[in-house]
PDB file of N, CA and C in Angstrom:
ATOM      1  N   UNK A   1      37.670 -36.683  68.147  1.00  0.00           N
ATOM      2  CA  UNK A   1      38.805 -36.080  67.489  1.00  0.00           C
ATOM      3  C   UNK A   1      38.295 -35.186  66.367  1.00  0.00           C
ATOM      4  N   UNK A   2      38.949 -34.152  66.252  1.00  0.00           N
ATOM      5  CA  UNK A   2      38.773 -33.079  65.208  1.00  0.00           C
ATOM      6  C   UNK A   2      39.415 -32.878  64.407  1.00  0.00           C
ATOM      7  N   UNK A   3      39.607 -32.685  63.209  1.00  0.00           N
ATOM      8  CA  UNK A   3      40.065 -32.450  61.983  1.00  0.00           C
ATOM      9  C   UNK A   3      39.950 -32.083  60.986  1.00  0.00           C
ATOM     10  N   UNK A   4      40.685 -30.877  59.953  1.00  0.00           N
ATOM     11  CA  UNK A   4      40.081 -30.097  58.948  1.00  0.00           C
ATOM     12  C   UNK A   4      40.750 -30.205  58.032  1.00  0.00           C
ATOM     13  N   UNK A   5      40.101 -30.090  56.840  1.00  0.00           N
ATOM     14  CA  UNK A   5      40.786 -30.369  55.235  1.00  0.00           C
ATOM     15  C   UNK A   5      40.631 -28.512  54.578  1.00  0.00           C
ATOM     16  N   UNK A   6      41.815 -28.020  54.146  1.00  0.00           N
ATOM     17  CA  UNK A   6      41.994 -26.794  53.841  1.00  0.00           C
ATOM     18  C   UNK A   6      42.008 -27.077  52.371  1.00  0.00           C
ATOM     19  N   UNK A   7      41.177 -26.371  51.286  1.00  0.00           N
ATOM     20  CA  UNK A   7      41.168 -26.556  49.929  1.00  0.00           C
ATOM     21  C   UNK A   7      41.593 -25.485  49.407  1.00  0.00           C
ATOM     22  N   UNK A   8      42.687 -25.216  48.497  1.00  0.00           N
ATOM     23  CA  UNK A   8      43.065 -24.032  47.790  1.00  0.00           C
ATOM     24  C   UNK A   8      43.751 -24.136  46.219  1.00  0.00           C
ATOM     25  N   UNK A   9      43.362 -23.334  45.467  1.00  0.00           N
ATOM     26  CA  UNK A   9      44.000 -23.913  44.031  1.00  0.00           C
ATOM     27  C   UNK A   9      45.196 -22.899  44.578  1.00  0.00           C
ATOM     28  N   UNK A  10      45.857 -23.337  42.844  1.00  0.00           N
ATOM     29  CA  UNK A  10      47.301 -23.306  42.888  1.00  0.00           C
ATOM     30  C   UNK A  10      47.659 -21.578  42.851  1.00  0.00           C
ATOM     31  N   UNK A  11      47.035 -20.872  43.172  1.00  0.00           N
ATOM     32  CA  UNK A  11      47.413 -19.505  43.409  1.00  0.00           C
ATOM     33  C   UNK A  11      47.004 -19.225  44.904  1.00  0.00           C
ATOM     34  N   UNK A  12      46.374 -20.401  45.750  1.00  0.00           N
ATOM     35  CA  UNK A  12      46.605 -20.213  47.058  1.00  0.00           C
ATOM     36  C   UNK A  12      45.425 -19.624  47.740  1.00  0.00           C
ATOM     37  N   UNK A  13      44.167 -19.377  46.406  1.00  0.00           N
ATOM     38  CA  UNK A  13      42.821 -19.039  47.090  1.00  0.00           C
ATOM     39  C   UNK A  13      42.163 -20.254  47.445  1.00  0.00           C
ATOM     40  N   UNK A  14      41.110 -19.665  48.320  1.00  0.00           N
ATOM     41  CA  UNK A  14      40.284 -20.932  48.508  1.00  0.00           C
ATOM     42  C   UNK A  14      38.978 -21.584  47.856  1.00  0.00           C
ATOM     43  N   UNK A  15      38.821 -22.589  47.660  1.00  0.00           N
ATOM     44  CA  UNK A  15      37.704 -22.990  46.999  1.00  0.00           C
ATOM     45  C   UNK A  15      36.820 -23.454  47.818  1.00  0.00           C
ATOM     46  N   UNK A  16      35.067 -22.889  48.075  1.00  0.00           N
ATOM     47  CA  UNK A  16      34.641 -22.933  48.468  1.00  0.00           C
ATOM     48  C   UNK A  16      33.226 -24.206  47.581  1.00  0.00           C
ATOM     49  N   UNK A  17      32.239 -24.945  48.783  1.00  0.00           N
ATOM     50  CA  UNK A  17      31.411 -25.971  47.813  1.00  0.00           C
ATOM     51  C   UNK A  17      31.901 -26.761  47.447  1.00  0.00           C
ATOM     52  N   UNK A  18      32.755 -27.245  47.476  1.00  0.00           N
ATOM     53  CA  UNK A  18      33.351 -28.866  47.516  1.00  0.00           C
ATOM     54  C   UNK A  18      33.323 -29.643  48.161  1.00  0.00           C
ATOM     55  N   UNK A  19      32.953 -30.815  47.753  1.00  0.00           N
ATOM     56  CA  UNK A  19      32.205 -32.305  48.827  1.00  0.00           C
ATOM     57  C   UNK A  19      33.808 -32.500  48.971  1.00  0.00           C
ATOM     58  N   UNK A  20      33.851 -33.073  49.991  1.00  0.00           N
ATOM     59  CA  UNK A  20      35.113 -33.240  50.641  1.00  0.00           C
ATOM     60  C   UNK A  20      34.558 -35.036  51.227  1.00  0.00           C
ATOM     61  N   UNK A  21      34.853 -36.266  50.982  1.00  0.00           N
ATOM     62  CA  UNK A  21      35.136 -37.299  51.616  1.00  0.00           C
ATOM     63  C   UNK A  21      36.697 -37.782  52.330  1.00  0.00           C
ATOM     64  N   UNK A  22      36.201 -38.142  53.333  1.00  0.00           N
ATOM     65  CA  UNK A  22      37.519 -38.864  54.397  1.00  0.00           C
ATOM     66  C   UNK A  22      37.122 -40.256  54.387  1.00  0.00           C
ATOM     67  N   UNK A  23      37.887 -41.128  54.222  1.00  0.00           N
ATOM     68  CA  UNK A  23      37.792 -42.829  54.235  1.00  0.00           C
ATOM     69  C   UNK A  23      38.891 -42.964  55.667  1.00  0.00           C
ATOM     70  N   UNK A  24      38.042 -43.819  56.516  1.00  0.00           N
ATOM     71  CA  UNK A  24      38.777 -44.353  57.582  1.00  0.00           C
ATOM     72  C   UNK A  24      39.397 -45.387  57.380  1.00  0.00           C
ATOM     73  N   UNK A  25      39.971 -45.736  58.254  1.00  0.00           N
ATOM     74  CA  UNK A  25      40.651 -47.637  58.296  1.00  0.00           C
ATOM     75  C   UNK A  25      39.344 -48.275  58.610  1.00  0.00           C
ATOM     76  N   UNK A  26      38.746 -49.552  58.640  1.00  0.00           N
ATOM     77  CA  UNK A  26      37.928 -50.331  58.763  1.00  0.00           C
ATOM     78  C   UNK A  26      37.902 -50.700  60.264  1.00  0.00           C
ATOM     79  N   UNK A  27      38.920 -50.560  60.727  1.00  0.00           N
ATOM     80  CA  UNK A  27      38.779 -50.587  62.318  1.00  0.00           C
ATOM     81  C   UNK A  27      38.437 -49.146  63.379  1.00  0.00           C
ATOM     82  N   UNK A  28      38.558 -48.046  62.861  1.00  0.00           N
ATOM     83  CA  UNK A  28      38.432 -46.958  63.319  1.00  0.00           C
ATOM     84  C   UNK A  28      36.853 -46.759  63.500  1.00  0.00           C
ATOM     85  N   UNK A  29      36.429 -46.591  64.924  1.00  0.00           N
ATOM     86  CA  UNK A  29      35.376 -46.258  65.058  1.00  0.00           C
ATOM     87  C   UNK A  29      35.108 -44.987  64.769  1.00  0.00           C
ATOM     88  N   UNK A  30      33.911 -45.073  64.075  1.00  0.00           N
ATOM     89  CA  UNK A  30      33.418 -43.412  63.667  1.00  0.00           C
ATOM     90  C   UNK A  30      32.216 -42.857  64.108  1.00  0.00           C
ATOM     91  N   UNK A  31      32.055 -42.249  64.259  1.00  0.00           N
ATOM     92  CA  UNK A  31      30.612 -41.261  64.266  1.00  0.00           C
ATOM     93  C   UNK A  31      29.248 -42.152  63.349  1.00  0.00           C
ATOM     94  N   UNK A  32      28.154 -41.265  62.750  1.00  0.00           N
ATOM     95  CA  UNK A  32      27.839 -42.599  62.062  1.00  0.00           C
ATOM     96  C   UNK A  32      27.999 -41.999  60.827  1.00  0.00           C
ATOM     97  N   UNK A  33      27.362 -43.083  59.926  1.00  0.00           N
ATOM     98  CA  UNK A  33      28.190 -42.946  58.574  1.00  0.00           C
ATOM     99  C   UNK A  33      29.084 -44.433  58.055  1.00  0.00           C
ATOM    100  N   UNK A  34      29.479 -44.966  58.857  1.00  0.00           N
ATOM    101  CA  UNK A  34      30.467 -45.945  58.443  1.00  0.00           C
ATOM    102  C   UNK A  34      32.129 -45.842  58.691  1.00  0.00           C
ATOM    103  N   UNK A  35      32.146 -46.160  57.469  1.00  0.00           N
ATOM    104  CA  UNK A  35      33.811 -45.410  57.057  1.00  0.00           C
ATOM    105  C   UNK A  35      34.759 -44.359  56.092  1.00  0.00           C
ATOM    106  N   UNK A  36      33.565 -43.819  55.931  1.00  0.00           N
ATOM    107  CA  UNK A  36      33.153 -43.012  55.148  1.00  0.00           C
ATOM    108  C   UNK A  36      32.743 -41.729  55.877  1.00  0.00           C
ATOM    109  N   UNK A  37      33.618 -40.013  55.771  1.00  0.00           N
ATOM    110  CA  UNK A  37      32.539 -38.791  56.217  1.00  0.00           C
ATOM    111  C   UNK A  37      32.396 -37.895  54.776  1.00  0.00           C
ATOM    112  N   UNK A  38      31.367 -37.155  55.370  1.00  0.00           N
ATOM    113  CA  UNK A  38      31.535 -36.239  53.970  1.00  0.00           C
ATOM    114  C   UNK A  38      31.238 -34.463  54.751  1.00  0.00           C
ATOM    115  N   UNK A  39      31.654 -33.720  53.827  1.00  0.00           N
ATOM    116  CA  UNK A  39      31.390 -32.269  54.077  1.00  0.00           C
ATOM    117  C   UNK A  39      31.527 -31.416  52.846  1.00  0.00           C
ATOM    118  N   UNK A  40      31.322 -30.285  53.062  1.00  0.00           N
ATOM    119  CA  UNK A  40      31.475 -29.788  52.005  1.00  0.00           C
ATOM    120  C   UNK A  40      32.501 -28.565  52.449  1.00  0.00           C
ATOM    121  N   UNK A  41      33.593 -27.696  51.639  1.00  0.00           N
ATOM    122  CA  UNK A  41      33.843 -26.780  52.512  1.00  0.00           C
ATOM    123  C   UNK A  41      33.402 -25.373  52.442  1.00  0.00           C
ATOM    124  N   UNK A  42      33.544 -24.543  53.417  1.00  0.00           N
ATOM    125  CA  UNK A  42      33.177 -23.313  53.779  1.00  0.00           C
ATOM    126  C   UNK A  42      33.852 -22.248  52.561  1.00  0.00           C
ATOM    127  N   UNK A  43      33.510 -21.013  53.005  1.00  0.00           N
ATOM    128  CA  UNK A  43      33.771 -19.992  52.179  1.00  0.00           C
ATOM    129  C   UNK A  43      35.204 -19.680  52.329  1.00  0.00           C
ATOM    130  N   UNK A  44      35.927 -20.214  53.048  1.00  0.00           N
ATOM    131  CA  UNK A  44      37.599 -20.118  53.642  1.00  0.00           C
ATOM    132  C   UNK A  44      38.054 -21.110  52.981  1.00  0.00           C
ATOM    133  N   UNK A  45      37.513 -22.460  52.136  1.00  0.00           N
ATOM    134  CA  UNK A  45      38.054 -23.620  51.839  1.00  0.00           C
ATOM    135  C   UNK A  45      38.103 -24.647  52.701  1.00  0.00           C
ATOM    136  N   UNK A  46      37.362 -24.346  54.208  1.00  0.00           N
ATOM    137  CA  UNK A  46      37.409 -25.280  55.271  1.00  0.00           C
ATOM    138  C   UNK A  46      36.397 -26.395  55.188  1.00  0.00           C
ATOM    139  N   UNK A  47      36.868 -27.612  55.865  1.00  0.00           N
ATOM    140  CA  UNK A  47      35.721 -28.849  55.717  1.00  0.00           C
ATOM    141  C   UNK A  47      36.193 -29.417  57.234  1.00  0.00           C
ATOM    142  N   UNK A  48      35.421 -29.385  58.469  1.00  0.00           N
ATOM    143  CA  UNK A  48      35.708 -29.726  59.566  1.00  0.00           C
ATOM    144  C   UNK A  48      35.377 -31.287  60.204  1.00  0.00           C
ATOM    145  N   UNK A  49      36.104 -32.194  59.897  1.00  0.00           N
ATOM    146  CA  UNK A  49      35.434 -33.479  60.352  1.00  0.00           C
ATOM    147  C   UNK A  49      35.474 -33.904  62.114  1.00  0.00           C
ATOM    148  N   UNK A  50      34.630 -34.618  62.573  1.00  0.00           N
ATOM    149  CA  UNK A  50      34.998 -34.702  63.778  1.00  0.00           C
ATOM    150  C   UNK A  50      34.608 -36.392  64.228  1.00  0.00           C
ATOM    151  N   UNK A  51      35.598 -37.136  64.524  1.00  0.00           N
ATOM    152  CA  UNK A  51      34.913 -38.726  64.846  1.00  0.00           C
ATOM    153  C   UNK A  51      34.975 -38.613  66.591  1.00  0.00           C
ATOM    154  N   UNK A  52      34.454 -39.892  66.795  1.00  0.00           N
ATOM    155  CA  UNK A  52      34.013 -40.598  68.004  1.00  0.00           C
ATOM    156  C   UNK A  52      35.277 -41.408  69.090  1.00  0.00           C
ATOM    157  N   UNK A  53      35.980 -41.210  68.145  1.00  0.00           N
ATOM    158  CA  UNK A  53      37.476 -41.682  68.918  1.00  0.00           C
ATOM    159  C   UNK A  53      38.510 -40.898  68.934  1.00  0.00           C
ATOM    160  N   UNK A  54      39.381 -40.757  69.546  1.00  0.00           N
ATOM    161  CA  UNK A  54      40.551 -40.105  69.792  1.00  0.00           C
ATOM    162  C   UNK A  54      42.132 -40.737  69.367  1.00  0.00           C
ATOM    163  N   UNK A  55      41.718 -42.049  68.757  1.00  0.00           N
ATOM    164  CA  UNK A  55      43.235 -42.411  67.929  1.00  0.00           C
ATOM    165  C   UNK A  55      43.699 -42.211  66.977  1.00  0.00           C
ATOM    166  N   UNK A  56      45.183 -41.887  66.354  1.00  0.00           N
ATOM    167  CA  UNK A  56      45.376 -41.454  65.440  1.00  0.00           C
ATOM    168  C   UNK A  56      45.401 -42.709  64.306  1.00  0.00           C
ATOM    169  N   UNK A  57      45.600 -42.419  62.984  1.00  0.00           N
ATOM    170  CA  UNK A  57      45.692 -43.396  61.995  1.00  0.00           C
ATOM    171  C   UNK A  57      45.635 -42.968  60.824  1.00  0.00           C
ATOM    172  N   UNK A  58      45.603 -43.416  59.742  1.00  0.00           N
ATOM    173  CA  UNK A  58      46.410 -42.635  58.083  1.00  0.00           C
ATOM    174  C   UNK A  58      44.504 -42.478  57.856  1.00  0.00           C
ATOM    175  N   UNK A  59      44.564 -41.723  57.038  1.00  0.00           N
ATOM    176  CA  UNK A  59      42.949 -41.374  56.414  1.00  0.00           C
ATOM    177  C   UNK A  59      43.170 -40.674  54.576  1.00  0.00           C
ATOM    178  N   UNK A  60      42.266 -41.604  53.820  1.00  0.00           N
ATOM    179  CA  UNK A  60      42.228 -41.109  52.397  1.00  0.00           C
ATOM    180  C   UNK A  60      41.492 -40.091  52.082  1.00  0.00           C
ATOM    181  N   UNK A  61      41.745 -38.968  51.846  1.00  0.00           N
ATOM    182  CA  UNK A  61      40.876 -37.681  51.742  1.00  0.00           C
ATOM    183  C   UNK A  61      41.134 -37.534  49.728  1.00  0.00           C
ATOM    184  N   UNK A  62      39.676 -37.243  49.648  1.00  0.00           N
ATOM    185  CA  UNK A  62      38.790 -37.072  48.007  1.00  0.00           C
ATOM    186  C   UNK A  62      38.319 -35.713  48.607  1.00  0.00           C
ATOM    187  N   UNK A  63      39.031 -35.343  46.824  1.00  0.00           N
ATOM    188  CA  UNK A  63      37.815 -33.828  46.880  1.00  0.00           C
ATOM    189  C   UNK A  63      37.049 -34.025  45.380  1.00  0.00           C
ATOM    190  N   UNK A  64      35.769 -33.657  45.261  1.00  0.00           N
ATOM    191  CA  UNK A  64      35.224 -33.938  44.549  1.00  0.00           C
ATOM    192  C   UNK A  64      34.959 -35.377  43.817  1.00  0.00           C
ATOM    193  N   UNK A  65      35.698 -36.593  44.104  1.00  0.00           N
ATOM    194  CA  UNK A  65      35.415 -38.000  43.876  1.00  0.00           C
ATOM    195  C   UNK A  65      36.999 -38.045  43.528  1.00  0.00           C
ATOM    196  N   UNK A  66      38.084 -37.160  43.222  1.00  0.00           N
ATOM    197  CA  UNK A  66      39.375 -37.343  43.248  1.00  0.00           C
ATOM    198  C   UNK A  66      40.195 -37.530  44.385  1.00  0.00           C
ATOM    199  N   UNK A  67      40.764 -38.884  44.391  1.00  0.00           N
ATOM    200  CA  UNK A  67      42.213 -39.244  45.628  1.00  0.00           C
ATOM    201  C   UNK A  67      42.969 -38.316  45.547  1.00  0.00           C
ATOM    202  N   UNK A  68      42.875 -37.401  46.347  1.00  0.00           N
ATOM    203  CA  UNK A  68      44.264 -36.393  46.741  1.00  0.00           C
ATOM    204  C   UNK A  68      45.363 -36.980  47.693  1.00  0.00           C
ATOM    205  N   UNK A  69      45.019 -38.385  48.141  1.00  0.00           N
ATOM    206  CA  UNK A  69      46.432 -39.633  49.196  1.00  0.00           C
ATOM    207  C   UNK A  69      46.058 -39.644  50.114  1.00  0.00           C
ATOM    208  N   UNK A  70      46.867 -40.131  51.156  1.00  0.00           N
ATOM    209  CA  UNK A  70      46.856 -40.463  52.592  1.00  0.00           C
ATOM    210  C   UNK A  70      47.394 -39.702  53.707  1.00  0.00           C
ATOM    211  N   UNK A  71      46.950 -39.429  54.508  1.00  0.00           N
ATOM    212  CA  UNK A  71      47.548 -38.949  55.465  1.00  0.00           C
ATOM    213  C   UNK A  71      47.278 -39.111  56.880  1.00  0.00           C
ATOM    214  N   UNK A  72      48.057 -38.726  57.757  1.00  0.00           N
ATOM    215  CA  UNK A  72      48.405 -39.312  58.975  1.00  0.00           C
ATOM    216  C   UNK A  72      47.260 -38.188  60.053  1.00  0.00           C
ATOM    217  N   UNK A  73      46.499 -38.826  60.695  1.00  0.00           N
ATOM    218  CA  UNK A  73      45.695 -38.220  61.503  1.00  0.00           C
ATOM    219  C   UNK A  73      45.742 -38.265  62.481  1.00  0.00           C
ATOM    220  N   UNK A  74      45.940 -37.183  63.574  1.00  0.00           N
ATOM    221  CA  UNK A  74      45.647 -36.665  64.789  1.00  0.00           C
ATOM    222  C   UNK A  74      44.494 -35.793  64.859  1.00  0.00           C
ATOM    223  N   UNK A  75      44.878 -35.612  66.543  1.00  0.00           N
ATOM    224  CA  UNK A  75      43.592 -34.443  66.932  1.00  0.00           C
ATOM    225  C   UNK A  75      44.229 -32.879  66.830  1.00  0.00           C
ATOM    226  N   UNK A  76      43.287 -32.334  65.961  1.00  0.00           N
ATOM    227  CA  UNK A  76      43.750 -30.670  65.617  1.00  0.00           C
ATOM    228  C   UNK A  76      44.380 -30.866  64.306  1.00  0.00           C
ATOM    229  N   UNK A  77      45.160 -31.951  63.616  1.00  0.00           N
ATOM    230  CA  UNK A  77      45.520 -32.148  62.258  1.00  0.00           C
ATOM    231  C   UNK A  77      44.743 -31.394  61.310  1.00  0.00           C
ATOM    232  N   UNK A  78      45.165 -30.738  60.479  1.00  0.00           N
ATOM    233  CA  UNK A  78      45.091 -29.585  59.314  1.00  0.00           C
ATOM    234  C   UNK A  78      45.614 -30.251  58.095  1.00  0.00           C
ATOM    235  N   UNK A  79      44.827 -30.596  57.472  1.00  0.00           N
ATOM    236  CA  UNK A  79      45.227 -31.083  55.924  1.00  0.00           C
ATOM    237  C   UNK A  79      44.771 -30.103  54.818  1.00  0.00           C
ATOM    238  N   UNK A  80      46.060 -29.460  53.835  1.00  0.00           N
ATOM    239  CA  UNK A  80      45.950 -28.129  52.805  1.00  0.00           C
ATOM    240  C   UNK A  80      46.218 -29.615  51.451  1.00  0.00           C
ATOM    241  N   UNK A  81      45.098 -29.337  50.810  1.00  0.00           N
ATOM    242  CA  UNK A  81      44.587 -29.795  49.909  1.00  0.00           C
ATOM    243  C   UNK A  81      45.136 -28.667  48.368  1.00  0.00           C
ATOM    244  N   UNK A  82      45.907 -28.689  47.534  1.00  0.00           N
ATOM    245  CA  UNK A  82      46.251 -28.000  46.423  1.00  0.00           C
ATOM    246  C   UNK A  82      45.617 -28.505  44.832  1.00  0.00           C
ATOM    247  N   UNK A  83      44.668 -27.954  44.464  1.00  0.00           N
ATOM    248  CA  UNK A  83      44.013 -28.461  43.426  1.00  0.00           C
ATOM    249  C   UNK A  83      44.630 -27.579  41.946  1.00  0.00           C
TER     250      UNK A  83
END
């Protein structure tokens, strides 16, 4: 499954170089790593994660070591991050 975290401050540009962590559920098989991914994002504000399973389930996304909440994950799911 694939999934991307979109980072943009509050005038709607993007911020690029930001560690981006995703926390799984404890049952969600992942890639390796744990339960835990990390990335950083691109020059667009993009951070592309991709796990080992195909089920959906809520995921805690941090930018920079800050909880930005939870959200509900599918495959192709787009999460816009507003800092």
């Amino acid at each position: 499954m694939k999934f991307d975290v979109h980072v943009i401050n509050d005038e709607k540009r993007p911020q690029s170089g930001l560690c981006i962590e995703v926390s799984l559920p404890e049952s969600f098989p992942l890639s390796p790593g744990g339960g835990q991914m990390t990335e950083y994002t691109d020059e667009n504000g993009h951070a592309t994660f991709e796990t080992t399973d195909e089920r959906s389930g809520e995921v805690t996304i941090f930018v920079s070591g800050e909880n930005q909440g939870r959200f509900d994950l599918e495959d192709g799911a787009e999460f816009t991050v507003v800092l």
